[in-house]
Protein backbone atom coordinates (compact mmCIF):
# COMPACT_ATOMS: atom_id res chain seq x y z
CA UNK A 1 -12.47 6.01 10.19
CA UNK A 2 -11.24 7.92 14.03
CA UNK A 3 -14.53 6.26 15.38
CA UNK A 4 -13.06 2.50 13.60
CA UNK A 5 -9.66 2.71 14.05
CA UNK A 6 -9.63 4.72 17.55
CA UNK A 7 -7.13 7.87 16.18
CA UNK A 8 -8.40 10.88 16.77
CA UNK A 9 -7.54 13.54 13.71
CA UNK A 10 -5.02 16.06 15.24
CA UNK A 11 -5.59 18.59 12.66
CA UNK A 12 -7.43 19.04 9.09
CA UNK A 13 -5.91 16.99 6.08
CA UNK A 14 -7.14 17.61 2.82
CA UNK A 15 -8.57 16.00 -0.12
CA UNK A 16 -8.38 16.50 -3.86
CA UNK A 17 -9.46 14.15 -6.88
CA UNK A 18 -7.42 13.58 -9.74
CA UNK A 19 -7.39 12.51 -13.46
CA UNK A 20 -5.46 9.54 -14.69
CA UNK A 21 -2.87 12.09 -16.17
CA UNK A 22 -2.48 14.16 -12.98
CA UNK A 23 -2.23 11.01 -10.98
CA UNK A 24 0.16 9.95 -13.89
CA UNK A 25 2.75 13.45 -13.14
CA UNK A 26 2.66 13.31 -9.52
CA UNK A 27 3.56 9.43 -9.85
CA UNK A 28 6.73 10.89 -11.94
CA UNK A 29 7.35 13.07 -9.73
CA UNK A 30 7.40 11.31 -6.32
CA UNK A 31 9.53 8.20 -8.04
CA UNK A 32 11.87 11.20 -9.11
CA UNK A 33 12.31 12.72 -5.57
CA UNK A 34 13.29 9.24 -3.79
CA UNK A 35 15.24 7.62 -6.44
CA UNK A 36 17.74 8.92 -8.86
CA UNK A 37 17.68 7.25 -12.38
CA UNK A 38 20.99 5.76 -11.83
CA UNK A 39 20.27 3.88 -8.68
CA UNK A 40 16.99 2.95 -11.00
CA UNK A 41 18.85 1.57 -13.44
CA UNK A 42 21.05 -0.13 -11.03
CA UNK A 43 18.35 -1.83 -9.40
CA UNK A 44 16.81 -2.91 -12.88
CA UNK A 45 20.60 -4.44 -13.88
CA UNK A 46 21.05 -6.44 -10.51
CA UNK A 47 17.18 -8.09 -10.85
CA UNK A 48 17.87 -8.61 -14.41
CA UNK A 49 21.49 -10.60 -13.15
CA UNK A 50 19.67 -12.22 -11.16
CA UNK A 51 17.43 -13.71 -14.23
CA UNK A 52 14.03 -11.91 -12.29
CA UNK A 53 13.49 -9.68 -15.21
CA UNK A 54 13.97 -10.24 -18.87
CA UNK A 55 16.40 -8.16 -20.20
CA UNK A 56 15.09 -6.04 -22.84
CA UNK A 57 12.69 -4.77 -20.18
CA UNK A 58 12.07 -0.95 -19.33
CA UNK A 59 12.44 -1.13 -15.16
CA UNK A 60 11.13 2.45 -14.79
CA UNK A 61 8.23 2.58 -17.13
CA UNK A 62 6.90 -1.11 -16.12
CA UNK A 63 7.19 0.29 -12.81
CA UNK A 64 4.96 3.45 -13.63
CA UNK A 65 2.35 1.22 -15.89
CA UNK A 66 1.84 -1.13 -12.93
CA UNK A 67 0.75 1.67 -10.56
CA UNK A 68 -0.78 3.94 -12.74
CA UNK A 69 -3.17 0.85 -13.20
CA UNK A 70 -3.55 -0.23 -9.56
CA UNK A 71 -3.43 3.44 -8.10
CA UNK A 72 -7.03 3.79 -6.29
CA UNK A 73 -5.87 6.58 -5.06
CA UNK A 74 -2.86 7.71 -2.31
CA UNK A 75 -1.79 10.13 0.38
CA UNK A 76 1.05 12.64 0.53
CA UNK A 77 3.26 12.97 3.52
CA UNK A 78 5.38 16.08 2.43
CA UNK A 79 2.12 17.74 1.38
CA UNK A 80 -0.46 16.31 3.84
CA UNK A 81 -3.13 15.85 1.09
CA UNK A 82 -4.63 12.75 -0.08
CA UNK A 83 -5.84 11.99 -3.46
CA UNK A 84 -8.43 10.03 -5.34
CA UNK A 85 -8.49 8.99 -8.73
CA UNK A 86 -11.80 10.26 -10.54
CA UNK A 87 -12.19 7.12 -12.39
CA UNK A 88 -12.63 4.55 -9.60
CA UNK A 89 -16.69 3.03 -9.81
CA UNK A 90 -19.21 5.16 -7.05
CA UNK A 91 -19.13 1.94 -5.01
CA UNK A 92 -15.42 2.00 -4.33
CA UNK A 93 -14.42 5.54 -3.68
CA UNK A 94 -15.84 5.31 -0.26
CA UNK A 95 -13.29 2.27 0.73
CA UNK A 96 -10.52 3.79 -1.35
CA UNK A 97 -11.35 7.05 1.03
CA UNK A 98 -11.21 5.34 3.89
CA UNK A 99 -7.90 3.65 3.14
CA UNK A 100 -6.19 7.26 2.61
CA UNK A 101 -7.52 8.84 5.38
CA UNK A 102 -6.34 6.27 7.40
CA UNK A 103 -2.42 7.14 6.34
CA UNK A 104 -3.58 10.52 6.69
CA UNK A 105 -4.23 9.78 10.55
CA UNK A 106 -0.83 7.94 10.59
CA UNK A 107 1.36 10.77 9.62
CA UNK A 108 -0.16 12.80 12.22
CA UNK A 109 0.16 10.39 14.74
CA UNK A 110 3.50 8.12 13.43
CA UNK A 111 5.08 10.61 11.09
CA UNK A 112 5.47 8.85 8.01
CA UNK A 113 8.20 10.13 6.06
CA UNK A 114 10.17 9.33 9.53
CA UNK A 115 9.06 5.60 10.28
CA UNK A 116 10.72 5.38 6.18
CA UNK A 117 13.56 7.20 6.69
CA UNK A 118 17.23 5.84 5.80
CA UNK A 119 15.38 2.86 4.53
CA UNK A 120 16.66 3.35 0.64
CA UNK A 121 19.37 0.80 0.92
CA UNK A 122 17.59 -1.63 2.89
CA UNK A 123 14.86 -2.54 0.37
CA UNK A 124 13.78 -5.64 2.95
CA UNK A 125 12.99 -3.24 5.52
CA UNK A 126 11.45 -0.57 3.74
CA UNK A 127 9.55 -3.28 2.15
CA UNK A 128 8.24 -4.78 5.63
CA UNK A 129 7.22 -1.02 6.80
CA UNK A 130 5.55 -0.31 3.80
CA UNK A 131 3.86 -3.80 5.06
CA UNK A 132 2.58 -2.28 8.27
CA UNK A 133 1.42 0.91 6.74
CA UNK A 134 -0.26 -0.59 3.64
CA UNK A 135 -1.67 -3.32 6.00
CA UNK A 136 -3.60 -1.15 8.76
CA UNK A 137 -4.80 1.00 5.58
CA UNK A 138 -6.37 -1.99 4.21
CA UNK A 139 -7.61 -3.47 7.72
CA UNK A 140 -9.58 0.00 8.36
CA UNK A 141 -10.69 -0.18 4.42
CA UNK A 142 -11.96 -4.24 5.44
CA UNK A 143 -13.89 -2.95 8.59
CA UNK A 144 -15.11 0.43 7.09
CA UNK A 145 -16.95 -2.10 4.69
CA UNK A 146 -17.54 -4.72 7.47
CA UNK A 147 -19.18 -2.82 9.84
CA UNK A 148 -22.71 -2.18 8.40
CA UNK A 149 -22.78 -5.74 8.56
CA UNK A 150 -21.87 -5.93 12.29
CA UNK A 151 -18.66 -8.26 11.22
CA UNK A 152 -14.47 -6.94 11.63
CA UNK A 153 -11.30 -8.47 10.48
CA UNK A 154 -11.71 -11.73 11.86
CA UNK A 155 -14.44 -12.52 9.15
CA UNK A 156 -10.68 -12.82 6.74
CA UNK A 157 -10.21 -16.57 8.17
CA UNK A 158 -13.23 -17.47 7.05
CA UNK A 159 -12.25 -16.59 3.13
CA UNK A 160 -11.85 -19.68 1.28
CA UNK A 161 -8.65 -20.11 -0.15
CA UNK A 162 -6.56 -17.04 1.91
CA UNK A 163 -6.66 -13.56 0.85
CA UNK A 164 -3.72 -13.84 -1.24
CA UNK A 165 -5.42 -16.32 -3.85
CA UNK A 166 -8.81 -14.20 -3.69
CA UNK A 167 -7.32 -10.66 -4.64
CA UNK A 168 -5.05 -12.11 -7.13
CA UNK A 169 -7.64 -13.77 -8.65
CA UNK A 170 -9.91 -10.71 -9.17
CA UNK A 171 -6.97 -8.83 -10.70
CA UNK A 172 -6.57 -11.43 -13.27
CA UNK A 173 -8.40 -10.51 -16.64
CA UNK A 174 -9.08 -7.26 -15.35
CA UNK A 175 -5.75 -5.30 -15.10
CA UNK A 176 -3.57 -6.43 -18.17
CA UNK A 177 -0.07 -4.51 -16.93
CA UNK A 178 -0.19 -6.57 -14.20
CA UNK A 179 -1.08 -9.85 -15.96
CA UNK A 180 1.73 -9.77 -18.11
CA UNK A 181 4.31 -7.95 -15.26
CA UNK A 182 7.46 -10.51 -14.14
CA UNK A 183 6.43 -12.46 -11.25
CA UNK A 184 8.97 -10.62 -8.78
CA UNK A 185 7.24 -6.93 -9.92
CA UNK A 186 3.72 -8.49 -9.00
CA UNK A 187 4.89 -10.15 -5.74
CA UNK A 188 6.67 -7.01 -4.32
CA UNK A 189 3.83 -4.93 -5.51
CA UNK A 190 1.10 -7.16 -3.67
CA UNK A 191 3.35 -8.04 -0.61
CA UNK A 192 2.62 -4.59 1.11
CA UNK A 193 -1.38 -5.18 0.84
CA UNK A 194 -1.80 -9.13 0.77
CA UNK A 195 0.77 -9.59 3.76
CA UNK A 196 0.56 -6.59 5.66
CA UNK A 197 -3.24 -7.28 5.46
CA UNK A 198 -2.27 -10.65 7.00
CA UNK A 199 -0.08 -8.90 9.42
CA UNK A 200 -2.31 -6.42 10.65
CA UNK A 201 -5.56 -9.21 10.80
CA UNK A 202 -3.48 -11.11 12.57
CA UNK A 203 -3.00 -8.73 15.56
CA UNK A 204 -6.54 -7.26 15.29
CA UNK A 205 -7.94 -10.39 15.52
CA UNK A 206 -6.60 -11.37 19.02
CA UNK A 207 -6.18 -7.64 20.17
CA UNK A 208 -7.39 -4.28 20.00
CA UNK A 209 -6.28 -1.34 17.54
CA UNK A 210 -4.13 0.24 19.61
CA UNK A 211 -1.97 -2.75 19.63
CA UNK A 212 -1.41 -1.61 15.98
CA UNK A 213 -0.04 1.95 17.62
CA UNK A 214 2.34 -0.05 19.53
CA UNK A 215 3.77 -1.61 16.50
CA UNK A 216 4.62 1.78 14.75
CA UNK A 217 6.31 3.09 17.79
CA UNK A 218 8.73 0.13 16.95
CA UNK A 219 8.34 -1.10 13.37
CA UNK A 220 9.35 -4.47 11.60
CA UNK A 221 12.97 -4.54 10.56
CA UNK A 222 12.52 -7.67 8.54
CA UNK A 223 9.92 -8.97 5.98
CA UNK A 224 10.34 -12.21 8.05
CA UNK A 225 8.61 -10.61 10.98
CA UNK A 226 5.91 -9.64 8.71
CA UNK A 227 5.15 -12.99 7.52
């Protein structure tokens, strides 16, 4: 991943693996540390206004569900440890390792917890940052498993049908929370990946990766800059 991505590891991160119930508490527990249940329940009452969510609907727990389904595995600013769930196949813990140790290397270098700071009541921002770290995870994952075969990110515009289409596509029969999750839950959940994917290709394509550094020293403010 330093030798891909061109971030050199200023000093040891560690790794643990985790069962779908440990992965299942620590979930709780970082969703309890950022949001309080009445700004939760706030949230849920405003989308369900709005007619995005039906309203006999549990907001938190569909919440949980949906990642404790998708959850490959994910990395831990306050505690500077990244984690793996010990169910994923053999043939995709190496990419979901990749992926994490790439945050890993962007906390060290672009602090995290500090490029999402103050961002609670700006949902479109923290959204469009979450964006540009979810998206260089993923672009690192894509070349990690690229490069044996000598190809990078630009081999994404040759996908029939855009990324979007192709990763929902795969999740469909194969991840029932999501299936049957309201179309604004699945959207915001995939924007992060699909877009910042998108995002991040987008640069890469044209430039190197340290354009990528440039654009964490100043961050997106707007989803619209993402897409």
């Amino acid at each position: 991943v330093v030798s891909l991505r061109k971030l050199r590891a200023r000093r040891p991160f560690w790794g643990e693996v985790l069962s779908k119930p440990e992965i299942g508490a620590r979930l709780k527990d970082k969703i309890a540390k950022e949001y309080t249940p009445e700004e939760i329940g706030t949230e849920a009452r405003i989308l369900k206004r709005l007619g995005l969510l039906p309203p006999e609907l549990d907001y938190q727990q569909t919440i949980l569900s949906l990642l404790m389904e998708q959850v490959a595995g994910f990395y831990d600013p306050d505690a500077g440890k990244l984690f793996i769930a010990d169910w994923l196949d053999s043939s995709l813990q190496r990419p979901a390792l990749a992926h994490e140790i790439q945050h890993a290397l962007q906390d060290q270098h672009f602090n995290l917890n500090k490029l999402m700071k103050g961002l609670k009541d700006d949902s479109d921002a923290q959204l469009a940052r979450s964006a540009l770290v979810e998206g260089d995870g993923m672009g690192v994952m894509v070349e990690f498993m690229l490069a044996p075969m000598g190809q990078d990110l630009s081999a994404l515009a040759k996908l029939p049908g855009g990324l979007s289409g192709m990763m929902e596509q795969g999740m469909a029969g194969q991840s029932p929370e999501f299936d049957k999750a309201p179309a604004i839950l699945k959207k915001t959940l995939l924007f992060p990946y699909i877009e910042g994917l998108n995002f991040v290709a987008g640069v890469r394509m044209r430039q190197p990766w340290s354009k990528i550094d440039d654009v964490f020293r100043s961050p997106p403010v707007s989803t619209e800059q993402i897409l």
